[in-house]
Protein backbone atom coordinates (compact mmCIF):
# COMPACT_ATOMS: atom_id res chain seq x y z
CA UNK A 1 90.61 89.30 112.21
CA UNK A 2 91.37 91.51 109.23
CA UNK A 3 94.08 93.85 108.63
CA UNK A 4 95.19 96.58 106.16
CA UNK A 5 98.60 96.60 104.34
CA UNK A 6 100.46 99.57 103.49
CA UNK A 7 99.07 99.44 99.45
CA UNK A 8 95.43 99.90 101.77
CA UNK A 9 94.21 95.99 101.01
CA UNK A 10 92.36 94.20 103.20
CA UNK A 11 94.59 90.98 104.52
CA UNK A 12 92.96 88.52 107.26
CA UNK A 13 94.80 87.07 110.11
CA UNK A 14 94.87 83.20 111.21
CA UNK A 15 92.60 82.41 114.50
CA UNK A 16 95.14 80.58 115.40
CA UNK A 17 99.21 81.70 116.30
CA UNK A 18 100.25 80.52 113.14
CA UNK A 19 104.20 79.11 112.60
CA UNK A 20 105.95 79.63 109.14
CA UNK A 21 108.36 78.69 106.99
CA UNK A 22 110.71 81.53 105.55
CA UNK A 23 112.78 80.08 102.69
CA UNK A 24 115.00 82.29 101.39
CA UNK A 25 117.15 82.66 98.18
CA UNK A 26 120.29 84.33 98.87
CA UNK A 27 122.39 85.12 95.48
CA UNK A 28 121.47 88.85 95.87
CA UNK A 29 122.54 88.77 99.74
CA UNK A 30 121.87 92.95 100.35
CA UNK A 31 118.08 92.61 98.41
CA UNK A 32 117.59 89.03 100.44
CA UNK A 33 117.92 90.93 104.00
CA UNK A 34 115.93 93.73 102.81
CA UNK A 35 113.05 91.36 102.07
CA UNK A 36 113.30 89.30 104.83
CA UNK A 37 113.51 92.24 107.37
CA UNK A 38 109.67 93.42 105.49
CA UNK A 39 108.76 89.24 106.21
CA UNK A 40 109.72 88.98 109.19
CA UNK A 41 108.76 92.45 110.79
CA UNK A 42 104.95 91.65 108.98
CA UNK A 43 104.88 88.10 110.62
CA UNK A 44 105.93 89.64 114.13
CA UNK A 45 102.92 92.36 114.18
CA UNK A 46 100.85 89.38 113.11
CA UNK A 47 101.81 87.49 116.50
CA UNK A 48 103.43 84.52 114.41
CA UNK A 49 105.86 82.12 114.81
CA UNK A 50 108.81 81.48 112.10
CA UNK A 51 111.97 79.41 111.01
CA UNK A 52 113.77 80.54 108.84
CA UNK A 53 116.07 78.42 105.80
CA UNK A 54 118.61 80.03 103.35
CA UNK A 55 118.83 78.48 99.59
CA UNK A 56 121.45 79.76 97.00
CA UNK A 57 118.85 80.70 94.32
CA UNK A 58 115.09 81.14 93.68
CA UNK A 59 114.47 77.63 91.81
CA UNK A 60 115.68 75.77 94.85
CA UNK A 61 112.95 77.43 97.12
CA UNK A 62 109.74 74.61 96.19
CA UNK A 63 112.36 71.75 97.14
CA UNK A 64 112.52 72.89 100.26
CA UNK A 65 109.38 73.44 100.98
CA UNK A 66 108.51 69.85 99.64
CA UNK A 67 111.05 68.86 101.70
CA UNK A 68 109.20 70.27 104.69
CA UNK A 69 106.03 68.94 103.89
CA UNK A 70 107.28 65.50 103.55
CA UNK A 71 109.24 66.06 107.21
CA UNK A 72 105.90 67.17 108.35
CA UNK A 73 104.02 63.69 107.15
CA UNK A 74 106.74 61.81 109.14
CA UNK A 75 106.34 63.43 112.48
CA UNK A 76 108.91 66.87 111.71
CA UNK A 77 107.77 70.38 112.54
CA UNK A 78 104.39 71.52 111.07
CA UNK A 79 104.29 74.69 109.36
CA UNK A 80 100.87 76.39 109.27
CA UNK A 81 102.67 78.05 106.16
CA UNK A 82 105.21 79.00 103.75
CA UNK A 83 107.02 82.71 102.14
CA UNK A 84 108.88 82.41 99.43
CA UNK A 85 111.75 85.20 99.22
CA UNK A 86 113.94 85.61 96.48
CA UNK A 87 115.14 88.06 93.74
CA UNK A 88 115.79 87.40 89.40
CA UNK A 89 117.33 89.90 87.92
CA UNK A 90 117.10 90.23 84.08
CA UNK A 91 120.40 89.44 82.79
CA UNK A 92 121.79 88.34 79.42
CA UNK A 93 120.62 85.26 78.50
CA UNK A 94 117.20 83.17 78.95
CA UNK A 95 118.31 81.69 82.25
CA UNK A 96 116.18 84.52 83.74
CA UNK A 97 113.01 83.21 81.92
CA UNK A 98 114.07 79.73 82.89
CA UNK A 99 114.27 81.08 86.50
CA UNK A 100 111.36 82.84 87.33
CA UNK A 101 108.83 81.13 84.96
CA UNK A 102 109.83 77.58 87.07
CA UNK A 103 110.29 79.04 90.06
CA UNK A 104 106.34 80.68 90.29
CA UNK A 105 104.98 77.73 88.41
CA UNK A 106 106.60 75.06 91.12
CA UNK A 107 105.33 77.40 94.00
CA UNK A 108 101.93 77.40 92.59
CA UNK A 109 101.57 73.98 91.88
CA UNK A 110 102.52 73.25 95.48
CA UNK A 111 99.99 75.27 96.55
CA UNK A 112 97.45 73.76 94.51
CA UNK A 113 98.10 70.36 94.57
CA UNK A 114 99.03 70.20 98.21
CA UNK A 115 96.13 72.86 99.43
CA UNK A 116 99.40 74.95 101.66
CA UNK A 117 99.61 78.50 101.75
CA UNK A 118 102.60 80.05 100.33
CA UNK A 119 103.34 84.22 100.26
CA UNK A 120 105.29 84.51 96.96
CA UNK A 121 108.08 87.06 97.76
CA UNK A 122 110.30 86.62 94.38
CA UNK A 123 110.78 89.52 92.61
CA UNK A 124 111.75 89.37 88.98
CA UNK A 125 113.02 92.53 87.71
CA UNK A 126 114.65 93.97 84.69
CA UNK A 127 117.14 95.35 87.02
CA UNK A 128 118.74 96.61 90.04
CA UNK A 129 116.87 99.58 90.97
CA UNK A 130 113.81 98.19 90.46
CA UNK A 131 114.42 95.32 92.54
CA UNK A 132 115.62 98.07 95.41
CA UNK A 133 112.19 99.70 95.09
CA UNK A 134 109.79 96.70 95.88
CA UNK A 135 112.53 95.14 98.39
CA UNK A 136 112.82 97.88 100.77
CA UNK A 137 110.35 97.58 103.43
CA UNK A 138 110.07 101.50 103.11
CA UNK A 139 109.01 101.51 99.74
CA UNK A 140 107.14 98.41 97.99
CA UNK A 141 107.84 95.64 100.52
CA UNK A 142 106.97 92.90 99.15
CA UNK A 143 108.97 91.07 101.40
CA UNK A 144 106.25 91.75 104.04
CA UNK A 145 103.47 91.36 101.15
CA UNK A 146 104.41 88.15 100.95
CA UNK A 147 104.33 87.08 104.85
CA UNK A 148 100.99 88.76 104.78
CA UNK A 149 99.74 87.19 101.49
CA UNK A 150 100.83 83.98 103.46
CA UNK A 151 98.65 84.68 106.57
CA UNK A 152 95.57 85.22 104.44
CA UNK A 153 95.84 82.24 102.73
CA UNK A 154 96.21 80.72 106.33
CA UNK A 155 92.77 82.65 107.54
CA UNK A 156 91.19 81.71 104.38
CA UNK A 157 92.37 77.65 104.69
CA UNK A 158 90.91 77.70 108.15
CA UNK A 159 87.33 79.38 107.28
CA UNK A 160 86.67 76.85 104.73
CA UNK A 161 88.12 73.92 107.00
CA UNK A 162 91.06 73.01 104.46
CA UNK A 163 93.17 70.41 105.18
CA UNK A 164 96.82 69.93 103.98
């Protein structure tokens, strides 16, 4: 069944209730509610299920969801699906390169490699206010982007019969 988000793109929903994982990076703790309260609202309308696991920063956020997986393989909970939430501020030094260059290269490769469908919700920003703008679910949202990124990926796994 397809859908619309607020920027007016088409997103498709899972046949299936679907049941997510929500990892979270909480060193900015104000933006980290803001985008989870976009996730999780998105992920509600969508008639999903959800957990929910805090991480101190944004390059501990593929761990866990290897972590998962593997827990998964030996008889753990299942997760149809993963969002990734998290903000990088620009700071001084190259630790923010370091940061969000690993951070969206480990997601990807997860979701590659291991065929699972992951919402990327870390923002990487030059600064405060910008990170404000996409985090509140009144303005760019991309907290709820990302749980409805995560859905499609879902819908799409299931119409081509991909396994994980």
């Amino acid at each position: 069944m397809a859908g619309t988000s607020q920027h007016g793109k088409a997103f498709i929903r899972p046949k299936a209730k679907a049941h997510l994982l929500i990892v979270e990076a909480r060193f900015h703790d104000d933006l980290a509610d803001a985008l989870l309260e976009g996730a999780t609202a998105a992920l509600d309308d969508a008639g999903a299920t959800y957990d929910v696991v805090t991480v101190p920063g944004s390059l501990e956020i593929p761990a866990v969801i290897t972590f998962a997986l593997d827990g998964a393989a030996e008889g753990g909970t299942h997760y149809d699906g993963f969002v990734a939430l998290g903000t990088i501020i620009r700071g001084d030094t190259y630790h923010f390169d370091i940061v969000a260059n690993e951070s969206s290269r480990a997601l990807m490769d997860l979701a590659v490699q291991e065929a699972i469908a992951i919402g990327n919700g870390i923002l990487t920003t030059e600064n405060d206010a910008q990170a404000w703008t996409r985090a509140k679910k009144t303005e760019g949202d991309k907290g709820g982007f990302a749980a409805r990124a995560a859905l499609t990926m879902i819908a799409l796994k299931e119409k081509f019969g991909a396994q994980s």
